[in-house]
C-alpha atoms as a PDB file:
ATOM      1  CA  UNK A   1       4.138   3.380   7.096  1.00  0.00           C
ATOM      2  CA  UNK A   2       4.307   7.132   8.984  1.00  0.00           C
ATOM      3  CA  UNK A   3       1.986   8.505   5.520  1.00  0.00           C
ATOM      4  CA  UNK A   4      -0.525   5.580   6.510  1.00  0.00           C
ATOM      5  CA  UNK A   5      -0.515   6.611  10.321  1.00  0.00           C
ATOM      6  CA  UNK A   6      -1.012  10.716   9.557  1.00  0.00           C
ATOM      7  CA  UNK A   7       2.398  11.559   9.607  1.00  0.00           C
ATOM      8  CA  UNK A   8       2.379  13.042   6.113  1.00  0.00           C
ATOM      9  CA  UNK A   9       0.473  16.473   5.037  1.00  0.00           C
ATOM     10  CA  UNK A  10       0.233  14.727   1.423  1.00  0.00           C
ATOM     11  CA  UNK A  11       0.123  11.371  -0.614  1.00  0.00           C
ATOM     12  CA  UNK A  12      -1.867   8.520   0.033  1.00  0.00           C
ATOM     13  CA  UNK A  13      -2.261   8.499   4.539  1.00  0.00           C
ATOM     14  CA  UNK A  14      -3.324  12.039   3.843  1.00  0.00           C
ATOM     15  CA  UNK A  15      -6.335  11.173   1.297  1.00  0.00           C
ATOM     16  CA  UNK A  16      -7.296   8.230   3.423  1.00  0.00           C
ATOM     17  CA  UNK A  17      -7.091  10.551   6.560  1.00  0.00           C
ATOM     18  CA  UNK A  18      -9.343  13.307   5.331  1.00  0.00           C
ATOM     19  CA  UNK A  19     -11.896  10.894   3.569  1.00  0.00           C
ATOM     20  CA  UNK A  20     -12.019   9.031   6.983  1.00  0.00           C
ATOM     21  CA  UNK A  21     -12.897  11.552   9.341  1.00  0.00           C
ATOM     22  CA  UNK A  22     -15.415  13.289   6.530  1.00  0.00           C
ATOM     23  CA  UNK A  23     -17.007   9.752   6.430  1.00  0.00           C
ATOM     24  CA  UNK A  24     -17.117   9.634   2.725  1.00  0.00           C
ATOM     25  CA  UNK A  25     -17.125   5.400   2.569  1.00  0.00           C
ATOM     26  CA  UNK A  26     -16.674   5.192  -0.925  1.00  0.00           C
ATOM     27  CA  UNK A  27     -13.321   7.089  -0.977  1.00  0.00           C
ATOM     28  CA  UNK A  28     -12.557   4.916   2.253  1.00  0.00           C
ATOM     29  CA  UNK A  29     -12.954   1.970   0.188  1.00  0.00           C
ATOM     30  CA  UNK A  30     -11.215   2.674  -3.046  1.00  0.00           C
ATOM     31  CA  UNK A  31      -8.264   3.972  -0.907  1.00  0.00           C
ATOM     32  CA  UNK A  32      -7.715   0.858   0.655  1.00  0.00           C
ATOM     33  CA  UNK A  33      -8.121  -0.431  -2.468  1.00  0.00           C
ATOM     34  CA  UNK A  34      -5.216   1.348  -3.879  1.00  0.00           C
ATOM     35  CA  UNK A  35      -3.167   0.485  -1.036  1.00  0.00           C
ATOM     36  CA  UNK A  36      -3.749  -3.133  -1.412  1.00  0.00           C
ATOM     37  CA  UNK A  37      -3.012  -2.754  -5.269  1.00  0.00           C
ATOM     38  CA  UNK A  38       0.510  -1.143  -4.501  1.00  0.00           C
ATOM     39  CA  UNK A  39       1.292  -4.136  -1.880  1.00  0.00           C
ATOM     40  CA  UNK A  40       0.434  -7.007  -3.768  1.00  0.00           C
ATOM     41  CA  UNK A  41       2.360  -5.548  -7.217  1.00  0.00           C
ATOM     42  CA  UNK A  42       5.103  -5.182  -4.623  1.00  0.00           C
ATOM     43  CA  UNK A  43       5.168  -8.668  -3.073  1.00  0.00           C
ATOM     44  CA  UNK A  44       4.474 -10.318  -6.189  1.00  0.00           C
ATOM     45  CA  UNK A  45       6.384  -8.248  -8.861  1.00  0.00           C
ATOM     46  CA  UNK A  46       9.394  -7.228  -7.263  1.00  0.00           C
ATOM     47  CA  UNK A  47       9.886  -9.549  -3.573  1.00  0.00           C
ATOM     48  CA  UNK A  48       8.803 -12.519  -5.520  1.00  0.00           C
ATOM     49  CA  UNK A  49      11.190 -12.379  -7.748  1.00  0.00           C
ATOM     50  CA  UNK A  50      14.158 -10.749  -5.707  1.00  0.00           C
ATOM     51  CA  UNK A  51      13.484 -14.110  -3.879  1.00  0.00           C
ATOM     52  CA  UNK A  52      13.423 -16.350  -6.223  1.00  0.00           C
ATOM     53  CA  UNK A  53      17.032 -15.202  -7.609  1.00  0.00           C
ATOM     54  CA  UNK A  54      18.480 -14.690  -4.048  1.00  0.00           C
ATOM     55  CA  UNK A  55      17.209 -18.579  -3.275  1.00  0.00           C
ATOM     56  CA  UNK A  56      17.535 -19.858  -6.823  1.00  0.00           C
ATOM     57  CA  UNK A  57      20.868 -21.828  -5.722  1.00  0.00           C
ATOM     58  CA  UNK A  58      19.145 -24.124  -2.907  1.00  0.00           C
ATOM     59  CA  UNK A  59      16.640 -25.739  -5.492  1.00  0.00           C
END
């Protein structure tokens, strides 16, 4: 969360950072698209099922 917020001089809050305030839209855009990429292959390919063994004993 700190490289999304500017904390980081590199990576991904850097890119986002310097297409931002450069206003080039289209790197804004596929940014965030990357970001939501990473988050959904992480809720859905590894919390998913980390869940689903952790709970697999109540069903």
């Amino acid at each position: 969360m700190a490289e999304i917020f500017g904390a980081a001089r590199i990576g991904f809050g850097a890119q986002f950072d310097h297409a931002w305030e450069y206003m080039q839209m289209v790197q804004v855009h596929l940014w965030l698209l990357v970001f939501m990429a990473i988050v959904l292959v992480v809720e859905y390919g590894v919390l998913r099922v980390a869940e689903r063994r952790v709970f697999r004993r109540r069903a």
